[in-house]
Protein backbone atom coordinates (compact mmCIF):
# COMPACT_ATOMS: atom_id res chain seq x y z
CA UNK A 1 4.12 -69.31 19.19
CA UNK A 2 4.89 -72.35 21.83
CA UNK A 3 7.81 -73.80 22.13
CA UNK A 4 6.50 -76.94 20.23
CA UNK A 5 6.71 -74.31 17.13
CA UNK A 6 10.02 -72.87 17.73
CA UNK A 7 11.11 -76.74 17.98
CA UNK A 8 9.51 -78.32 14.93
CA UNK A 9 11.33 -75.13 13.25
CA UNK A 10 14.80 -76.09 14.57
CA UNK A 11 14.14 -79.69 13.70
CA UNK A 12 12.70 -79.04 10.51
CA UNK A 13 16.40 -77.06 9.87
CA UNK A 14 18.58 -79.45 11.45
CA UNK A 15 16.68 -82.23 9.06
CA UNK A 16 17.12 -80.20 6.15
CA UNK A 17 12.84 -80.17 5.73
CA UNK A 18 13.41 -76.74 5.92
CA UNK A 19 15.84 -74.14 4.59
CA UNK A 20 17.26 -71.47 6.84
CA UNK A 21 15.43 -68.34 4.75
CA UNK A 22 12.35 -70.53 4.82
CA UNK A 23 12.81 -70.77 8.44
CA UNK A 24 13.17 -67.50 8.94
CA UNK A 25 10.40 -66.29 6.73
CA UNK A 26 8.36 -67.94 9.70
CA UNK A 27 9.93 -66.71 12.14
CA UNK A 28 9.26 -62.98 10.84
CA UNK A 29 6.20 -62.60 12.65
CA UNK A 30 6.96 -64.81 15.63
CA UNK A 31 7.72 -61.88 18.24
CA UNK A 32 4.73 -59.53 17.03
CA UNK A 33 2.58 -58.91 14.55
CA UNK A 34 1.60 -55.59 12.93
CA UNK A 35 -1.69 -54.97 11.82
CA UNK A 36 -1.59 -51.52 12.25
CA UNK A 37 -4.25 -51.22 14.69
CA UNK A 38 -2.91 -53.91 17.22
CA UNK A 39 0.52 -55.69 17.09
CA UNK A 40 -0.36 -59.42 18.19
CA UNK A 41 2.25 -60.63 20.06
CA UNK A 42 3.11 -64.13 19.37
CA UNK A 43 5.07 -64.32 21.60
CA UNK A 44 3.20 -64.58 24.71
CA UNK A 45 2.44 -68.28 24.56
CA UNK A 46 6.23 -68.95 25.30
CA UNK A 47 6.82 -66.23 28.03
CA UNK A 48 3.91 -66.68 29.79
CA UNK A 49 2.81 -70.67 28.47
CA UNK A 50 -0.68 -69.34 27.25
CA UNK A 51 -1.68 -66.72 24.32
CA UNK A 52 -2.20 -63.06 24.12
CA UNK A 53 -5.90 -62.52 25.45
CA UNK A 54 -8.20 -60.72 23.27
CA UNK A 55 -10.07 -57.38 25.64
CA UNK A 56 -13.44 -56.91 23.33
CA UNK A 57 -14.41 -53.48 24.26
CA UNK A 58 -13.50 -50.74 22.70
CA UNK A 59 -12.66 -52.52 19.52
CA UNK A 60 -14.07 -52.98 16.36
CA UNK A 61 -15.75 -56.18 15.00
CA UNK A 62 -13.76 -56.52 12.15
CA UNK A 63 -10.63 -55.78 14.25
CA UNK A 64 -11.50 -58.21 17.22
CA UNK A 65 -12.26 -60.99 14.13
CA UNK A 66 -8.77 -60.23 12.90
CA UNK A 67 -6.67 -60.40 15.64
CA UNK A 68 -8.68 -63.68 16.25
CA UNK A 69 -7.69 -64.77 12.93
CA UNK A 70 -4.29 -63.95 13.13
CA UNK A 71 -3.84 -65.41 16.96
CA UNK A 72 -5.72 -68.86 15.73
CA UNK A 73 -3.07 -69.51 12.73
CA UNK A 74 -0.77 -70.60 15.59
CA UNK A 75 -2.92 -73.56 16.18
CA UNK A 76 -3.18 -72.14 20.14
CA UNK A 77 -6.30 -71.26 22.20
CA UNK A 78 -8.02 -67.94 21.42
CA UNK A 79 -9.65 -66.40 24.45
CA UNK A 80 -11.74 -63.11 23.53
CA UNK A 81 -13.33 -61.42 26.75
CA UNK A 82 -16.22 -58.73 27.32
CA UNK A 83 -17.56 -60.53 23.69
CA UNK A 84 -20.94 -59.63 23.02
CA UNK A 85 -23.35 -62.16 20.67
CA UNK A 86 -22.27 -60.00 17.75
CA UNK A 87 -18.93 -60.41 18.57
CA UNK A 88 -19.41 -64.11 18.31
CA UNK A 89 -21.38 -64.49 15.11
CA UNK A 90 -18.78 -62.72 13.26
CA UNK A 91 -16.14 -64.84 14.79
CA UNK A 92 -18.42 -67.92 13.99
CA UNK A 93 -18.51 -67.29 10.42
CA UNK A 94 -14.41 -66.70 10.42
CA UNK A 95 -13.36 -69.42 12.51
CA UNK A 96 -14.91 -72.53 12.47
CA UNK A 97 -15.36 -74.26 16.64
CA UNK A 98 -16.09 -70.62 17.85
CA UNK A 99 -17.77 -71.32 21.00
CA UNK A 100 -19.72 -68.91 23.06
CA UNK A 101 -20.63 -68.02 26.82
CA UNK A 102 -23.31 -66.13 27.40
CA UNK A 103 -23.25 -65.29 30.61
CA UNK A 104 -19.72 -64.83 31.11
CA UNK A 105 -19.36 -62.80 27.85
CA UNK A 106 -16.13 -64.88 26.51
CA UNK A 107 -15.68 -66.16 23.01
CA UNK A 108 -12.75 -69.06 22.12
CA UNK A 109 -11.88 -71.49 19.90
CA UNK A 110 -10.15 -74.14 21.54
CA UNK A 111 -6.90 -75.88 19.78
CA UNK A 112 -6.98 -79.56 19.17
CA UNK A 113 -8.08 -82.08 21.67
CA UNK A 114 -7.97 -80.40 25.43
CA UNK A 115 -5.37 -82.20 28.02
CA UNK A 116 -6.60 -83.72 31.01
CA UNK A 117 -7.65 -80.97 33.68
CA UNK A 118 -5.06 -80.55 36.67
CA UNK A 119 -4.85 -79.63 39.83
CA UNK A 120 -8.10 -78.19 41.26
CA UNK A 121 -9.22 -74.62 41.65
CA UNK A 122 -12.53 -73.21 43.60
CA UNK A 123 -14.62 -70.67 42.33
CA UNK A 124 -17.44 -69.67 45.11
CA UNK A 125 -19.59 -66.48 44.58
CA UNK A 126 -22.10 -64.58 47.42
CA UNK A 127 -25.21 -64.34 45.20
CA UNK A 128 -26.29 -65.49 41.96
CA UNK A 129 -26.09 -62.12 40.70
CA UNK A 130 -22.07 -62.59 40.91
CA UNK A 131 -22.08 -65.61 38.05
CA UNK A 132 -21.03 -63.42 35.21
CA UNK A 133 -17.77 -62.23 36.61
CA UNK A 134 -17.40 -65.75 38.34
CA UNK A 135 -17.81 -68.00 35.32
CA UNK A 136 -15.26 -65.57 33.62
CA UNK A 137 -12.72 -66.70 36.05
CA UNK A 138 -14.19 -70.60 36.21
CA UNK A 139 -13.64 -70.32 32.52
CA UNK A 140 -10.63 -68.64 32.15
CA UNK A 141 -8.91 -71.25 34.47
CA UNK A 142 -10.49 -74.49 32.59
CA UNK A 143 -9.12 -72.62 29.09
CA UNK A 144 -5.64 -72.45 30.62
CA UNK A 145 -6.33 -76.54 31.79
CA UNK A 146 -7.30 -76.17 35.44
CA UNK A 147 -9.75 -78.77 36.86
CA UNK A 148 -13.05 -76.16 38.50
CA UNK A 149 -15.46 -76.51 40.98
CA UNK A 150 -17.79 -73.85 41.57
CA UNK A 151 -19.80 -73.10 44.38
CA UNK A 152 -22.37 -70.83 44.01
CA UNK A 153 -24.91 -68.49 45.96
CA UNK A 154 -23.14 -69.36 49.13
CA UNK A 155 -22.58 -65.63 51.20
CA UNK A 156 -22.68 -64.64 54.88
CA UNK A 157 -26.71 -64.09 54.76
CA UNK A 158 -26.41 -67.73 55.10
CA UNK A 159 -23.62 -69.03 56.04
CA UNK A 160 -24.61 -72.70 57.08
CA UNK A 161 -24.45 -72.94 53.07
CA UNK A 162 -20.61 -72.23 53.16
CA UNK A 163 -19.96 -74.57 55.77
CA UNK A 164 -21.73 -77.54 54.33
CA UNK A 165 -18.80 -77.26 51.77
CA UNK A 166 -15.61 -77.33 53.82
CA UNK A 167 -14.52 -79.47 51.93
CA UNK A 168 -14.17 -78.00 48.71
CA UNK A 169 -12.05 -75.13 51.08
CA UNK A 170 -9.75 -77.59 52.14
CA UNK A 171 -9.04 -79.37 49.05
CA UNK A 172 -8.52 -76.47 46.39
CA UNK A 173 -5.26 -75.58 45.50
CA UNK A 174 -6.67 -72.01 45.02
CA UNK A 175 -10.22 -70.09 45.52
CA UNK A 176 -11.40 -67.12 43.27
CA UNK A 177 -14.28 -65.76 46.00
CA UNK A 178 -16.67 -63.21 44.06
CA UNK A 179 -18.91 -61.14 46.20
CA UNK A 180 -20.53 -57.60 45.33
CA UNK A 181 -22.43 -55.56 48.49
CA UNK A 182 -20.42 -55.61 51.41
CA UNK A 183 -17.46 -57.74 49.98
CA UNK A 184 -17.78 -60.52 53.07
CA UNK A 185 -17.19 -63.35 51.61
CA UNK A 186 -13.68 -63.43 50.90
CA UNK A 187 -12.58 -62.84 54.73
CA UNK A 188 -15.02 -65.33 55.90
CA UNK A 189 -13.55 -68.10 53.62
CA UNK A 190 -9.92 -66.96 53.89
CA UNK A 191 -10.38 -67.99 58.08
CA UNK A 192 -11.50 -71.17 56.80
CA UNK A 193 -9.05 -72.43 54.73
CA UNK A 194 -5.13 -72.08 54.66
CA UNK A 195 -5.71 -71.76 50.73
CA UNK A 196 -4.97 -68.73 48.71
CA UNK A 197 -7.70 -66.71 47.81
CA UNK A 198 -8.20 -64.02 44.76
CA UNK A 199 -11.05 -62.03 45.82
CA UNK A 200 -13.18 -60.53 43.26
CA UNK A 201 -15.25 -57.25 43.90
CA UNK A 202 -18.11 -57.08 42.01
CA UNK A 203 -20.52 -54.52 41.33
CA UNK A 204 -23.28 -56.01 42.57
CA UNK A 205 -25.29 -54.06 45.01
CA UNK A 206 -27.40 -50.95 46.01
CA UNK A 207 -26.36 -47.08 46.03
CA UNK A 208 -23.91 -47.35 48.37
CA UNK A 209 -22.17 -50.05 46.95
CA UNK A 210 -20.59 -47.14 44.55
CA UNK A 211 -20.54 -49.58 41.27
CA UNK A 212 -18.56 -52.27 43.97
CA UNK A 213 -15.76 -49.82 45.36
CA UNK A 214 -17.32 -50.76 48.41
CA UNK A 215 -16.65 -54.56 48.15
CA UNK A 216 -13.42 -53.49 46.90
CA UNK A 217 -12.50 -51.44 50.18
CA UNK A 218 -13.88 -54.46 51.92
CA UNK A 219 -11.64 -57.05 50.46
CA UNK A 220 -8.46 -54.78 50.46
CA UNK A 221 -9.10 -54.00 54.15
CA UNK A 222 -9.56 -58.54 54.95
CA UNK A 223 -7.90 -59.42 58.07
CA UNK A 224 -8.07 -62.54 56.56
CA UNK A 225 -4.51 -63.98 55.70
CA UNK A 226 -3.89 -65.40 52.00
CA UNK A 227 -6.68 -62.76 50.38
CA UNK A 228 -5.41 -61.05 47.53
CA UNK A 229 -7.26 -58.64 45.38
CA UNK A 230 -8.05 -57.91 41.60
CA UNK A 231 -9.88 -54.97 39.96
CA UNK A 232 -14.11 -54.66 40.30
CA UNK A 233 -15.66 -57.03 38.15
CA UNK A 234 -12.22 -58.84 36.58
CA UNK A 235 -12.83 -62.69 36.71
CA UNK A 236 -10.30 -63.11 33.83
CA UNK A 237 -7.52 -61.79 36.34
CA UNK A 238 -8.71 -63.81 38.71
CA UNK A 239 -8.98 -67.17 36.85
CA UNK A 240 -5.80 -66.73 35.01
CA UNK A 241 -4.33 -66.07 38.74
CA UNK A 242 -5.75 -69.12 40.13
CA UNK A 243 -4.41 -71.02 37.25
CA UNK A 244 -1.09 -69.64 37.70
CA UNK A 245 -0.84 -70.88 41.46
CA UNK A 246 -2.73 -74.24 40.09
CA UNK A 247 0.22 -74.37 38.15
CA UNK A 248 -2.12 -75.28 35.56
CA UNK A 249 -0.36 -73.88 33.01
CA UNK A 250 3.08 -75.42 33.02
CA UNK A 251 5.52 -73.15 32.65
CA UNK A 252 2.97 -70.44 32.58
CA UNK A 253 -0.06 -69.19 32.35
CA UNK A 254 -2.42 -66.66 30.20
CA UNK A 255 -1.89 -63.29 30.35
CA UNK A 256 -3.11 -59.63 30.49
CA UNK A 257 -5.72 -59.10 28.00
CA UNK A 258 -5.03 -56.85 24.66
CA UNK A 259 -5.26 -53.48 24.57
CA UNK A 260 -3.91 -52.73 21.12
CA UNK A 261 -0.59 -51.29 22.75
């Protein structure tokens, strides 16, 4: 719950709407609740100012569809990640305003009438091959309310396209730089621009890419200032990052994704 629900609870007491067992009735399943197979913390919205994230693999239909269910009765976002079109039909036919991207393999059903995007975060990738992960993150970070640019298809085996978009470098409050193969990118654009950047290994690339370990190495070993690093392939961690230092969020932003502990 956010703290718009705690409050209209308190008020709803203190104007005698609401009597203190009904009030606590609803509070009951405020902190967590227990479905057996997951325990959907409600909570998360007011620690962290966004909702529990919903990780699709390795779940059930019908258990992704409830914890959906569940997660939109608090009139909040609900982000599911890794969805496949399955996912999303059955999450169509529960929950009317499902929406779903393809390519980036996320489901959600927004709440109410979006706020104005703030702040402004970059999202550049090496290849095209790098969109899925990247539009995870540019995604993720317009969910939480961030204002995105992306840049796409703009790595060191040309670089003149980088550089005909300083601009967007400059004027970011954060970048998420995706890059698979060699893992470049991010060092080249972190000696560009005092921003901060969350690089994102992908696993793009031939054999000895090792499934993007290699990027990974890469971006872990930047000489590059201001380059942090998240797991192979993890745009939501990335875009919930760059929300976070877009301060996007408020008091807060998203959070790690559900894995039914």
């Amino acid at each position: 719950m956010s703290q718009d629900h705690y409050r209209a609870l308190l008020e709803g007491v203190q104007q005698g709407r609401l009597s203190v067992d009904e009030a606590l009735n609803k509070m009951r399943t405020m902190p967590y609740e227990n479905l057996s197979f997951a325990r959907v913390d409600h909570h998360r919205s007011l620690q962290k100012g966004f909702p529990e994230v919903i990780y699709c693999p390795g779940k059930t239909v019908v258990q992704i569809v409830e914890i959906a269910r569940r997660l939109a009765k608090t009139g909040l976002p609900v982000l599911a990640t890794r969805a496949e079109p399955e996912v999303y039909r059955a999450l169509s036919e529960a929950l009317p305003g499902a929406e779903y991207h393809r390519e980036a393999r996320l489901a959600l059903i927004r709440s109410g009438e979006a706020a104005a995007a703030v702040g402004h975060v970059g999202v550049l990738t090496a290849g095209t091959a790098d969109l899925p992960v990247a539009e995870e993150a540019a995604l993720t970070a317009e969910l939480i309310g961030a204002r995105v640019t992306r840049l796409y298809d703009v790595g060191v085996a040309g670089l003149h396209r980088l550089l005909d978009n300083l601009d967007l470098l400059l004027q970011a409050r954060a970048l998420v730089v995706v890059a698979g193969m060699e893992g470049a990118l991010p060092s080249v654009v972190g000696g560009l621009t005092p921003r901060p950047i969350i690089a994102v290994p992908t696993s793009v690339g031939y054999g000895a890419n090792f499934g993007g370990l290699a990027a990974l190495l890469a971006m872990l070993n930047s000489c590059a200032p201001g380059v942090a690093v998240v797991n192979i392939d993890n745009g939501f961690g990335a875009g919930y990052i760059a929300a976070l230092i877009n301060g996007a969020g408020g008091e807060g932003a998203g959070e790690d994704e559900h894995e039914g502990q």
